[in-house]
N, C-alpha and C. Protein backbone atom coordinates (compact mmCIF):
# COMPACT_ATOMS: atom_id res chain seq x y z
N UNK A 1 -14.45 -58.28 127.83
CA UNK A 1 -13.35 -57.74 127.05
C UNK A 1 -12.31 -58.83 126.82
N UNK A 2 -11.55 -58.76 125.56
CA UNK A 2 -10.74 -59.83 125.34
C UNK A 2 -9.10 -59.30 125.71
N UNK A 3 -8.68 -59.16 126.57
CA UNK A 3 -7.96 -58.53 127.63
C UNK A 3 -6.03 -58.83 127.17
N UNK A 4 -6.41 -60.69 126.30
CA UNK A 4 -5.16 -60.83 126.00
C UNK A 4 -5.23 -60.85 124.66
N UNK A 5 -5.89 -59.85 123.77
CA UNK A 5 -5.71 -58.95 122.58
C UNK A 5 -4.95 -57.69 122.52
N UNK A 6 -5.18 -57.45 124.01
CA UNK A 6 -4.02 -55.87 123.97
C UNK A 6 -3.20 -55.72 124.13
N UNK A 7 -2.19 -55.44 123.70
CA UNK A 7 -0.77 -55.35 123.91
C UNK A 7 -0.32 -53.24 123.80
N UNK A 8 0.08 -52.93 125.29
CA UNK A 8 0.36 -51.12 125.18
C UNK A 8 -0.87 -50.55 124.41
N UNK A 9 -2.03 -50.91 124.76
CA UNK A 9 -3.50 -50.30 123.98
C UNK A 9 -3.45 -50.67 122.58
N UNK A 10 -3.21 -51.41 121.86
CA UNK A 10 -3.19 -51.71 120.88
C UNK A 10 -3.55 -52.98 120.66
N UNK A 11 -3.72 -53.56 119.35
CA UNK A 11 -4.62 -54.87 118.86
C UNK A 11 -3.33 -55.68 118.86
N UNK A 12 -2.80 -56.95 119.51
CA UNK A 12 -1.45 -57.12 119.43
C UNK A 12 -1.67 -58.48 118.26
N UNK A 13 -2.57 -58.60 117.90
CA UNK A 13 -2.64 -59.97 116.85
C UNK A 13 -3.14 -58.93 115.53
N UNK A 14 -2.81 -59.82 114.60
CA UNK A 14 -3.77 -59.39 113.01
C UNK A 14 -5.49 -59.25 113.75
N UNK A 15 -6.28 -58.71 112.79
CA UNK A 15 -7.77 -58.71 113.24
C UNK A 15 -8.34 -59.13 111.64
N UNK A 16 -8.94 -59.96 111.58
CA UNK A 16 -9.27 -60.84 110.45
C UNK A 16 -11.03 -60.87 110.66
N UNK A 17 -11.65 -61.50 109.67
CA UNK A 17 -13.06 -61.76 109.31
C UNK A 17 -13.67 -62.72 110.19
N UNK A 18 -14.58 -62.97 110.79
CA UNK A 18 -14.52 -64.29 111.50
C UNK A 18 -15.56 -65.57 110.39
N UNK A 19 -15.87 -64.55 109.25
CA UNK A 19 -16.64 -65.30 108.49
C UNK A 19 -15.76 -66.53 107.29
N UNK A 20 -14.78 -65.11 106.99
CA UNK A 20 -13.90 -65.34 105.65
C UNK A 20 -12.47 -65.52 105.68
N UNK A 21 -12.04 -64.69 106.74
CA UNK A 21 -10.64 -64.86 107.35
C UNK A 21 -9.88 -64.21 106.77
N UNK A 22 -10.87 -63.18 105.73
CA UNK A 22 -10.09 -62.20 105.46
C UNK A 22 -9.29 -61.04 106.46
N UNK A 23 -7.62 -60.53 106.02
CA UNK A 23 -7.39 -59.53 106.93
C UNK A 23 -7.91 -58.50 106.70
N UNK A 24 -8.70 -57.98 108.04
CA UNK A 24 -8.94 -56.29 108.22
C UNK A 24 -8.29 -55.55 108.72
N UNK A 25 -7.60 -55.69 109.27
CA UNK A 25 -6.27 -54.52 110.13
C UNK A 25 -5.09 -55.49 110.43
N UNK A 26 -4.07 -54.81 110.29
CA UNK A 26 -2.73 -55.48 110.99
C UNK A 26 -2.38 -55.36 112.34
N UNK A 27 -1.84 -55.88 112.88
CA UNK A 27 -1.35 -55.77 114.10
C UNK A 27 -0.92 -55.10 114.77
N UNK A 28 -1.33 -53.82 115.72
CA UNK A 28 -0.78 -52.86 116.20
C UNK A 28 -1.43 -51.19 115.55
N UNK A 29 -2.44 -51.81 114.50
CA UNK A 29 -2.93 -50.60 113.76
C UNK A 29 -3.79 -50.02 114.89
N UNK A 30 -4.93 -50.51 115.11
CA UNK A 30 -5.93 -50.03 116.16
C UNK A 30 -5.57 -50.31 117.96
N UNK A 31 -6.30 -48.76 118.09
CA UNK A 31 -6.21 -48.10 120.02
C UNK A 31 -7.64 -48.80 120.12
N UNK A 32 -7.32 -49.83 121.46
CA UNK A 32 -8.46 -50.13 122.35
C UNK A 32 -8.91 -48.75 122.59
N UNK A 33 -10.01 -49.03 122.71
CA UNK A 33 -11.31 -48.12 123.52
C UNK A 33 -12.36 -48.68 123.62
N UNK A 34 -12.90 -48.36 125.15
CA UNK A 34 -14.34 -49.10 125.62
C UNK A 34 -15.31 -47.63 125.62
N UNK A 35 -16.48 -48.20 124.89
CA UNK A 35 -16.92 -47.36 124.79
C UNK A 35 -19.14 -48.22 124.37
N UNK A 36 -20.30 -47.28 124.93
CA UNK A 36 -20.80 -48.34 124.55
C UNK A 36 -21.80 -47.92 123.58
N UNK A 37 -21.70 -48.46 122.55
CA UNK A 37 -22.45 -48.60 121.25
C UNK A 37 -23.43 -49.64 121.14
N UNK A 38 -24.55 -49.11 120.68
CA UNK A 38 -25.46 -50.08 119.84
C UNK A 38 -25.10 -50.09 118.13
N UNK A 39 -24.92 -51.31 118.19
CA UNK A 39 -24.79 -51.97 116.72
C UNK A 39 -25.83 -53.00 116.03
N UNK A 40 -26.18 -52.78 114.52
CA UNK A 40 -27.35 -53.86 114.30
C UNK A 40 -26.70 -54.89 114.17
N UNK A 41 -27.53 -55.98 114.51
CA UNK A 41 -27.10 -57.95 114.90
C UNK A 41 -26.69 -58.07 113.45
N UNK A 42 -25.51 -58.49 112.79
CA UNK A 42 -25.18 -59.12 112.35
C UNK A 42 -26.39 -60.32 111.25
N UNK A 43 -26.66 -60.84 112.14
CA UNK A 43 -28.11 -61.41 111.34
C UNK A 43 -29.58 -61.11 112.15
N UNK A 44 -30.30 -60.06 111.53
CA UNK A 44 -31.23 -59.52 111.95
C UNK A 44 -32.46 -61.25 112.45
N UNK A 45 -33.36 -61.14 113.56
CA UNK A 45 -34.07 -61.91 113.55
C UNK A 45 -35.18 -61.85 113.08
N UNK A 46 -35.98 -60.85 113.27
CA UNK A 46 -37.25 -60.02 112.96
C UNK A 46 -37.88 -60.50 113.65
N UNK A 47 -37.87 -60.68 115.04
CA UNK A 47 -38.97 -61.13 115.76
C UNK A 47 -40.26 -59.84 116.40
N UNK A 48 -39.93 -59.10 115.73
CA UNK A 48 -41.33 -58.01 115.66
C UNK A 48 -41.75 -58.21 114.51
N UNK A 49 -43.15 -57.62 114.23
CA UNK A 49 -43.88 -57.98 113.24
C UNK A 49 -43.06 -57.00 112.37
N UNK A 50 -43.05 -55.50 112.73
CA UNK A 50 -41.89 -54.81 111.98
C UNK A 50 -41.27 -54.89 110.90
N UNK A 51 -41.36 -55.20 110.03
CA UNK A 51 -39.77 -55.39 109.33
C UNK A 51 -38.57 -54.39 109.18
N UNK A 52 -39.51 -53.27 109.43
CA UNK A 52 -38.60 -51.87 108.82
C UNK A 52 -37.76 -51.79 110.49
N UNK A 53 -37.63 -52.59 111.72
CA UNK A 53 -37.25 -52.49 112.79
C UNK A 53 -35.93 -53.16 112.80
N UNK A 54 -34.74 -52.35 113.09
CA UNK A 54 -33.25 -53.19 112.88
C UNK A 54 -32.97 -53.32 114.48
N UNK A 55 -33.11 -54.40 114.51
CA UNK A 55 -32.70 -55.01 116.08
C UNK A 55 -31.10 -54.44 116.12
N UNK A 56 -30.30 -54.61 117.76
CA UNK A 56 -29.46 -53.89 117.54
C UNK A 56 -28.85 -55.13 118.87
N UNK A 57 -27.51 -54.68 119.43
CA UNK A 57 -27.04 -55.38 120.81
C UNK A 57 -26.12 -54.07 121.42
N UNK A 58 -25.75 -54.32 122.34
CA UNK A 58 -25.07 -53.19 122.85
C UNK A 58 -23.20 -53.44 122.84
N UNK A 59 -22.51 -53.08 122.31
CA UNK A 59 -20.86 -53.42 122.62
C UNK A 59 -20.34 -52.31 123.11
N UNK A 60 -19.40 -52.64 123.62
CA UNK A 60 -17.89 -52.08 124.72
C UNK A 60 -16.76 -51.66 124.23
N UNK A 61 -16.67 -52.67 123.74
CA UNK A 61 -14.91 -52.92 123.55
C UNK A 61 -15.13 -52.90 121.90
N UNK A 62 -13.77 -51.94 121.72
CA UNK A 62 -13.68 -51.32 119.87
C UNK A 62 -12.02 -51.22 119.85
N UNK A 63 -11.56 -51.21 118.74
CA UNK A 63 -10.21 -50.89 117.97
C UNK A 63 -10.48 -49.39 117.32
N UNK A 64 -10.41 -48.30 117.71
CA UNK A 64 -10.40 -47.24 117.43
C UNK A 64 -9.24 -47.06 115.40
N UNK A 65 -9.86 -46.59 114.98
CA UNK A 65 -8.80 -46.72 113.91
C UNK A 65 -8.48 -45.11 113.35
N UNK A 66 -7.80 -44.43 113.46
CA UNK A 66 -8.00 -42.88 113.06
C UNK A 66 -8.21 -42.62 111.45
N UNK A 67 -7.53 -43.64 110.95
CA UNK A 67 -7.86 -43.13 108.97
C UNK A 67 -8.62 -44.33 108.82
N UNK A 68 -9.49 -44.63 107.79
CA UNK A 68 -10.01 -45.71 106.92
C UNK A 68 -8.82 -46.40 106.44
N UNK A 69 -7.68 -45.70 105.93
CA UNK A 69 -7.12 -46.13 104.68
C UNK A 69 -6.07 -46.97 105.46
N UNK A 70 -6.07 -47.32 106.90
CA UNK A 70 -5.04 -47.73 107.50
C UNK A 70 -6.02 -49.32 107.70
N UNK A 71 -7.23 -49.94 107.10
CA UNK A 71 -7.55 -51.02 106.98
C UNK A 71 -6.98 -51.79 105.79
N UNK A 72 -6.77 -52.95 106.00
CA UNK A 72 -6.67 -53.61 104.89
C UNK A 72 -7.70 -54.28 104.07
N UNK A 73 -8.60 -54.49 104.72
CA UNK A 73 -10.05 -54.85 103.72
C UNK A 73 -10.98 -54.96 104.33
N UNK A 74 -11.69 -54.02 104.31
CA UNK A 74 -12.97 -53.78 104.98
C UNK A 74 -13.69 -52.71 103.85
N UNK A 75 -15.34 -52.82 103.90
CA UNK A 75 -16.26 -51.95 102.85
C UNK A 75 -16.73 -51.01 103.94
N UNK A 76 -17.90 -50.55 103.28
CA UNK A 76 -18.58 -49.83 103.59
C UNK A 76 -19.96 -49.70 103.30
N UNK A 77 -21.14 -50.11 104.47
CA UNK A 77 -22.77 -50.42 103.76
C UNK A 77 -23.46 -49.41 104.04
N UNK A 78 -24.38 -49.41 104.21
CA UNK A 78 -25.44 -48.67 104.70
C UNK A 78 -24.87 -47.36 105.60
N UNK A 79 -25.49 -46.30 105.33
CA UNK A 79 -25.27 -45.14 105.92
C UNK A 79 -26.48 -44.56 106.86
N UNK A 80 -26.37 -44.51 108.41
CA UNK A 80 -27.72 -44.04 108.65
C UNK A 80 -26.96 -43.00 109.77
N UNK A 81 -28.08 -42.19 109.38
CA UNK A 81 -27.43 -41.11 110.52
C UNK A 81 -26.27 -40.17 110.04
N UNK A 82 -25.09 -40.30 111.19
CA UNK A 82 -23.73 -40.22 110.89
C UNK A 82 -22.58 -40.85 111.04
N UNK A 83 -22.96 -42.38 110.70
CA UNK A 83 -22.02 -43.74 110.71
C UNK A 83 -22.71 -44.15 109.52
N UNK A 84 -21.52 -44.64 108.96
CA UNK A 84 -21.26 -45.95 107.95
C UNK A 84 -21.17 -47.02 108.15
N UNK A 85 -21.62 -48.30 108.25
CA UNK A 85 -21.07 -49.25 108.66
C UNK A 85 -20.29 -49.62 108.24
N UNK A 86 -19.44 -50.89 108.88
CA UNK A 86 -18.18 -51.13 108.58
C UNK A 86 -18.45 -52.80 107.66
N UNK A 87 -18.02 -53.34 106.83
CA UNK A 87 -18.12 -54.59 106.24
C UNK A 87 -17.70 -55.15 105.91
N UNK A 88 -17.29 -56.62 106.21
CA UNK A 88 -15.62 -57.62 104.96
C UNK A 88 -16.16 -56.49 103.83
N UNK A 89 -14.82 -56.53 103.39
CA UNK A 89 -15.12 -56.29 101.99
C UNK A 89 -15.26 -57.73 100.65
N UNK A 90 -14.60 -58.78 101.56
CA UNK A 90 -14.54 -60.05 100.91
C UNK A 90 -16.29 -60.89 100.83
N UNK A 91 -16.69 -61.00 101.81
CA UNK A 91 -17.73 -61.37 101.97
C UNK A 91 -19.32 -60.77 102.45
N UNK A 92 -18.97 -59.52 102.41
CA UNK A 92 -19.85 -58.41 102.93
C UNK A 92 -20.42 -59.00 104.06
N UNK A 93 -20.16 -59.12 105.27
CA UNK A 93 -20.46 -60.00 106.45
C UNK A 93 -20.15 -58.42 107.45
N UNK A 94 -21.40 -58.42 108.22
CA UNK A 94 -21.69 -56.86 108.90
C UNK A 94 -22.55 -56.83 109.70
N UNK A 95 -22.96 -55.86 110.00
CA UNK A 95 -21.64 -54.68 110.16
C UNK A 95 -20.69 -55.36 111.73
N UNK A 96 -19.09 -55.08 111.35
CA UNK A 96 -18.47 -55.09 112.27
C UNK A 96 -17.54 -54.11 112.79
N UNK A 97 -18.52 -52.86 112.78
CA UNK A 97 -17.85 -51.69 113.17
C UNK A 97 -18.70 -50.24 112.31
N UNK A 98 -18.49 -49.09 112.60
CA UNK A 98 -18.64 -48.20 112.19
C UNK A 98 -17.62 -46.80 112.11
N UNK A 99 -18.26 -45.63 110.81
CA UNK A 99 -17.15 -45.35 110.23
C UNK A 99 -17.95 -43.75 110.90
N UNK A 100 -17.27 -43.29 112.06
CA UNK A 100 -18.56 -41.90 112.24
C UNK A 100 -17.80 -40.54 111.15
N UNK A 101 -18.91 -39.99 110.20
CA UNK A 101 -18.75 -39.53 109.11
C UNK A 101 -18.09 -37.74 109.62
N UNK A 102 -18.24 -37.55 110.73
CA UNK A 102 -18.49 -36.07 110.99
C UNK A 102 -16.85 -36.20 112.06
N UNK A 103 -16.06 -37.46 112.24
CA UNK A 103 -15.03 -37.20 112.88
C UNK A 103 -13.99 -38.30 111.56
N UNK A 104 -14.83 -39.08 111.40
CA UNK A 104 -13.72 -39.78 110.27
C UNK A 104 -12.85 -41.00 110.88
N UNK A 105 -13.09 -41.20 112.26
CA UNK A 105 -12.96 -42.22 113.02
C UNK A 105 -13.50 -43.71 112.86
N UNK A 106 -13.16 -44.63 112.41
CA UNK A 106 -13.63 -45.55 112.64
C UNK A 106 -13.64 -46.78 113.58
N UNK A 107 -14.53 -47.05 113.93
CA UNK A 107 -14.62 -48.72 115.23
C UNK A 107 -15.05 -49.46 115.06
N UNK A 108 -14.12 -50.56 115.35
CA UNK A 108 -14.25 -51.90 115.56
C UNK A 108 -14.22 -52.50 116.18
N UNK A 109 -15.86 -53.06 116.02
CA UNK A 109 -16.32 -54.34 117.24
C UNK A 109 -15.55 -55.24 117.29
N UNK A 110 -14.45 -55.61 118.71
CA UNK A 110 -13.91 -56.88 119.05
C UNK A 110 -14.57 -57.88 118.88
N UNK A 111 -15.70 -57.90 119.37
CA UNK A 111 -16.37 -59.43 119.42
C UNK A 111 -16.99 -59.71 118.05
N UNK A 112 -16.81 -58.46 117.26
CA UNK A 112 -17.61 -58.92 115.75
C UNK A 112 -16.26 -59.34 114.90
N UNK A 113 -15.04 -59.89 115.26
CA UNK A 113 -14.16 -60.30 114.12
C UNK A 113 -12.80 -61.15 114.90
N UNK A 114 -11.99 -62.03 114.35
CA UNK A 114 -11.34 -63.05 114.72
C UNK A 114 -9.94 -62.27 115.09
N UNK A 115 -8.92 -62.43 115.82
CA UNK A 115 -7.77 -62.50 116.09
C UNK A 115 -6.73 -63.12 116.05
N UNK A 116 -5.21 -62.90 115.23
CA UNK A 116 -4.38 -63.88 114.94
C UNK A 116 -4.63 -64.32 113.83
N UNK A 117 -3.89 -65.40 113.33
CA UNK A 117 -3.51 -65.48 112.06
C UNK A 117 -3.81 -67.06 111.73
N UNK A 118 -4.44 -67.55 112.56
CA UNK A 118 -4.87 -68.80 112.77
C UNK A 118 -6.21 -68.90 111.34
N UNK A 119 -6.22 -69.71 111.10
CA UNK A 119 -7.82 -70.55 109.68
C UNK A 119 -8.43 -70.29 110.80
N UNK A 120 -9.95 -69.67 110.55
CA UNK A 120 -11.03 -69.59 111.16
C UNK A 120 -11.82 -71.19 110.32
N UNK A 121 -12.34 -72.07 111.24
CA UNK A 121 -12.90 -73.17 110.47
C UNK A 121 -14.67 -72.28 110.69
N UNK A 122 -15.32 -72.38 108.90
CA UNK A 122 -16.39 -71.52 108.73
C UNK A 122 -17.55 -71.85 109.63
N UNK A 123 -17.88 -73.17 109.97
CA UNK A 123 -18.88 -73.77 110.71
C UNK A 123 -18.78 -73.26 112.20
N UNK A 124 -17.62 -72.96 112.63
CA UNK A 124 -17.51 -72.55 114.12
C UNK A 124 -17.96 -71.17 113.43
N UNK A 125 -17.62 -70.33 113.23
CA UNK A 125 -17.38 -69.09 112.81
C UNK A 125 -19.07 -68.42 113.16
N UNK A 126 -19.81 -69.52 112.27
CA UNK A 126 -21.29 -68.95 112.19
C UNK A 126 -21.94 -69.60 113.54
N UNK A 127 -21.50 -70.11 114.45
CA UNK A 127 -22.06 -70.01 115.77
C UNK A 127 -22.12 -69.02 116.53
């Protein structure tokens, strides 16, 4: 968990793209919550013969957000189930979070997006 992101349960930096550096939430918008989700990898590997198989990782730690409309730029991809995923809207770079359709809640993966207001340099970014 990134521990000196929280400030009184809340995101105490901007939460930005880690691809594009676009902003997705402001500062103080989203409630920590640990909670544990499987999410698909970001960049699928396909190391099953599979293709139709979406590898996944397990996360913890989320920015709870109660409306959509309280993001500042983030999309919306693929729908499976009863989540939406969450996506830059700048660079469609995903999913970093999900939107669950039947509470209207959405979360965001800490470790899937940058903090602060700092230039993300792009080459670190994609490590």
């Amino acid at each position: 968990m990134c521990e000196n992101e929280i400030l009184n349960n809340k995101n105490k930096q901007n939460v930005r793209c880690r691809y594009c550096n676009s902003l997705i939430l402001r500062k103080e918008q989203g409630e920590y919550l640990k909670l544990q989700i499987d999410l698909p990898l970001m960049h699928q590997k396909n190391t099953t013969k599979d293709v139709n198989t979406i590898e996944t990782e397990e996360l913890v730690d989320f920015w709870l957000v109660n409306d959509m409309f309280i993001f500042e730029n983030v999309g919306f991809s693929n729908t499976i189930g009863k989540r939406k995923y969450l996506i830059c809207a700048d660079c469609d770079m995903g999913p970093v979070g999900y939107h669950d359709i039947a509470t209207k809640k959405c979360y965001l993966a800490m470790q899937r997006v940058q903090h602060g207001n700092e230039l993300v340099k792009i080459e670190n970014a994609l490590t």
